[in-house]
C-alpha atoms as a PDB file:
ATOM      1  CA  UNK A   1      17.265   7.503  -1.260  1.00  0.00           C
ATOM      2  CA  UNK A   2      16.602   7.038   2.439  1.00  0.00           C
ATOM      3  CA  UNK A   3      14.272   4.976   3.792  1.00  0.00           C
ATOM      4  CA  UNK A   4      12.079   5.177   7.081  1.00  0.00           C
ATOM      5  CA  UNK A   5      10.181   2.389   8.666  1.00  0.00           C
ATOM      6  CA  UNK A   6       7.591   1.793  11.421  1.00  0.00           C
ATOM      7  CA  UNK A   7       8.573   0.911  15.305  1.00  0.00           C
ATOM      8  CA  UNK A   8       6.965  -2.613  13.999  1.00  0.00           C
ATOM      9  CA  UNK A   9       9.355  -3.066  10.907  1.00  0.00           C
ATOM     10  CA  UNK A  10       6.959  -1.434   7.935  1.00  0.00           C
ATOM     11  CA  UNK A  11       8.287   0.794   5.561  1.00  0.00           C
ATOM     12  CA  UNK A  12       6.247   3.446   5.634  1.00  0.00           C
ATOM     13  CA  UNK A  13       8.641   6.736   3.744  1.00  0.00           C
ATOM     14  CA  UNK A  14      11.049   6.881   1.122  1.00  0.00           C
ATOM     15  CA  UNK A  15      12.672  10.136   0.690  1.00  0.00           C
ATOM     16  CA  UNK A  16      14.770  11.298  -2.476  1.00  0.00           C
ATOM     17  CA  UNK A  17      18.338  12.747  -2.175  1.00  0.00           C
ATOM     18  CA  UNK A  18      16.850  16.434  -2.268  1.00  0.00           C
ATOM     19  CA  UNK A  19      15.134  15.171   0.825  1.00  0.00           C
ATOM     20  CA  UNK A  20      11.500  15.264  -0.545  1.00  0.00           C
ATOM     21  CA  UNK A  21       9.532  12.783   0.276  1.00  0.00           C
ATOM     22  CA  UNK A  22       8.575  10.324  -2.784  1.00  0.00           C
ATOM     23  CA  UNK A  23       6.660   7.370  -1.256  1.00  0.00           C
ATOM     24  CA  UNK A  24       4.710   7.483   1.501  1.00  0.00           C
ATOM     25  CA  UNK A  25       2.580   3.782   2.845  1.00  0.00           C
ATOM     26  CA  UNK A  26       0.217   3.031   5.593  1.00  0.00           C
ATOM     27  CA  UNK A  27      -0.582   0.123   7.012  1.00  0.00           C
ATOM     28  CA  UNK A  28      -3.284  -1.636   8.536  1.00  0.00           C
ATOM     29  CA  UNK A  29      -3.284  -3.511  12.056  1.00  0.00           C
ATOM     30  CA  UNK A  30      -1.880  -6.981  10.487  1.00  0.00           C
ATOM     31  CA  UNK A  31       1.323  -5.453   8.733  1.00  0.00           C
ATOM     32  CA  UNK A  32      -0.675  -5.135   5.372  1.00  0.00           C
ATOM     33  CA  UNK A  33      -0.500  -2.135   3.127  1.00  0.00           C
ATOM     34  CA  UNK A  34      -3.416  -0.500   2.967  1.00  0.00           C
ATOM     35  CA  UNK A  35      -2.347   3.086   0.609  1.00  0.00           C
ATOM     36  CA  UNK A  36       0.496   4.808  -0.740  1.00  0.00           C
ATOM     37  CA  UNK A  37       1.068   7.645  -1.863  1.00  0.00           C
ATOM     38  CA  UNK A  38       4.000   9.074  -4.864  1.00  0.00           C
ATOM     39  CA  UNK A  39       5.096  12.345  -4.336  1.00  0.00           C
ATOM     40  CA  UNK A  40       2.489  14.827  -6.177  1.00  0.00           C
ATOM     41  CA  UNK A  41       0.673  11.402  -7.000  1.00  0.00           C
ATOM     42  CA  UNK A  42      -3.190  10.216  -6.233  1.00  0.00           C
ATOM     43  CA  UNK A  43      -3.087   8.066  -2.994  1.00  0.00           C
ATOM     44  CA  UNK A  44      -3.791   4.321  -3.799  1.00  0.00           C
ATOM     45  CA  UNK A  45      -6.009   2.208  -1.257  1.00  0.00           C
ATOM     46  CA  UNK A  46      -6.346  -1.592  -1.059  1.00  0.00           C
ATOM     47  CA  UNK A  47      -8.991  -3.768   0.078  1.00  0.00           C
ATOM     48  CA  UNK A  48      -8.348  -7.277   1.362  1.00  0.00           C
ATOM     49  CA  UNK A  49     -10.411 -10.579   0.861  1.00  0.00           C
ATOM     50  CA  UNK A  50     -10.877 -10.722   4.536  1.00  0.00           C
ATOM     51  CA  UNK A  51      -8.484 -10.296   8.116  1.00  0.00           C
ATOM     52  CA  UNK A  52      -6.477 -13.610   8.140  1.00  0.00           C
ATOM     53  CA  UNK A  53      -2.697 -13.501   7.312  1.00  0.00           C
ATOM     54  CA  UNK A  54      -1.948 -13.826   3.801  1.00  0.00           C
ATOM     55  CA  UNK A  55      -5.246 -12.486   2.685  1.00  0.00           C
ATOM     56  CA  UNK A  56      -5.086 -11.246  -0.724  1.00  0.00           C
ATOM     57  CA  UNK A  57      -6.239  -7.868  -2.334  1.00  0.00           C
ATOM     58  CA  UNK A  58      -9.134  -7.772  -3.842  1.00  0.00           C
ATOM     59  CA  UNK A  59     -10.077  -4.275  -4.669  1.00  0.00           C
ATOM     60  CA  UNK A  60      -7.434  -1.598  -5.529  1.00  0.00           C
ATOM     61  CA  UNK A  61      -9.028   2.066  -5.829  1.00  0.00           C
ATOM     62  CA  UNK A  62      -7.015   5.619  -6.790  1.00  0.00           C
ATOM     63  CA  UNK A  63      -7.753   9.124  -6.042  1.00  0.00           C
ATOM     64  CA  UNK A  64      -8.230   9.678  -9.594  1.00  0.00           C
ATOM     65  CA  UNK A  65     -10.963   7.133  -9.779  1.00  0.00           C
ATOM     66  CA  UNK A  66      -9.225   4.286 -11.080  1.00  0.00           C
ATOM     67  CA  UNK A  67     -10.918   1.275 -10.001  1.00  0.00           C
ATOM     68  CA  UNK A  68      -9.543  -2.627 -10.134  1.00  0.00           C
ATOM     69  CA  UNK A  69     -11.409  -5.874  -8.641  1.00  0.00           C
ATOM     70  CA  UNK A  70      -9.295  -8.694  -8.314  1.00  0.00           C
ATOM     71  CA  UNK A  71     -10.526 -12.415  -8.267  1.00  0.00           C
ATOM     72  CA  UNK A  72      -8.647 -15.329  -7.929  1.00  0.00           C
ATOM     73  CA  UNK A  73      -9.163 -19.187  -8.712  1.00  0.00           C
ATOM     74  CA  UNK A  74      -8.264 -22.341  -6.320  1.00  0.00           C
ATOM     75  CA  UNK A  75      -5.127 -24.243  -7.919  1.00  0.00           C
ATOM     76  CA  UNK A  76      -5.802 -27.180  -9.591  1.00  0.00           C
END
């Protein structure tokens, strides 16, 4: 495997040994992933709670129409 990052430090391709690409990310402007793609795979996109650091995901969506909400509670 070889692996290829962003001028800013993000992985953003991992390519097999045959040298096919089998992960591709992107990122938004705060470092976060924001979709990935698996070689012949759907692309996967993320939504964030909001555009502080640290901000978790709250929606996760797939080209194949695969949906997931995420909610999270305070700690005690």
């Amino acid at each position: 495997m070889r692996y290829h990052y962003s001028p800013l430090g993000n992985l953003i391709a991992v390519h097999a040994r045959d040298g096919q690409r089998a992960r591709q990310y992107s990122y938004d402007s705060a470092h976060r992933m924001v979709a990935h793609r698996v070689r012949s795979g759907p692309q996967h996109s993320y939504r964030y709670e909001d555009d502080r650091p640290g901000a978790r995901v709250v929606e996760h969506h797939n080209e194949e129409g695969l949906s997931y909400t995420f909610t999270y509670q305070d700690a005690l």
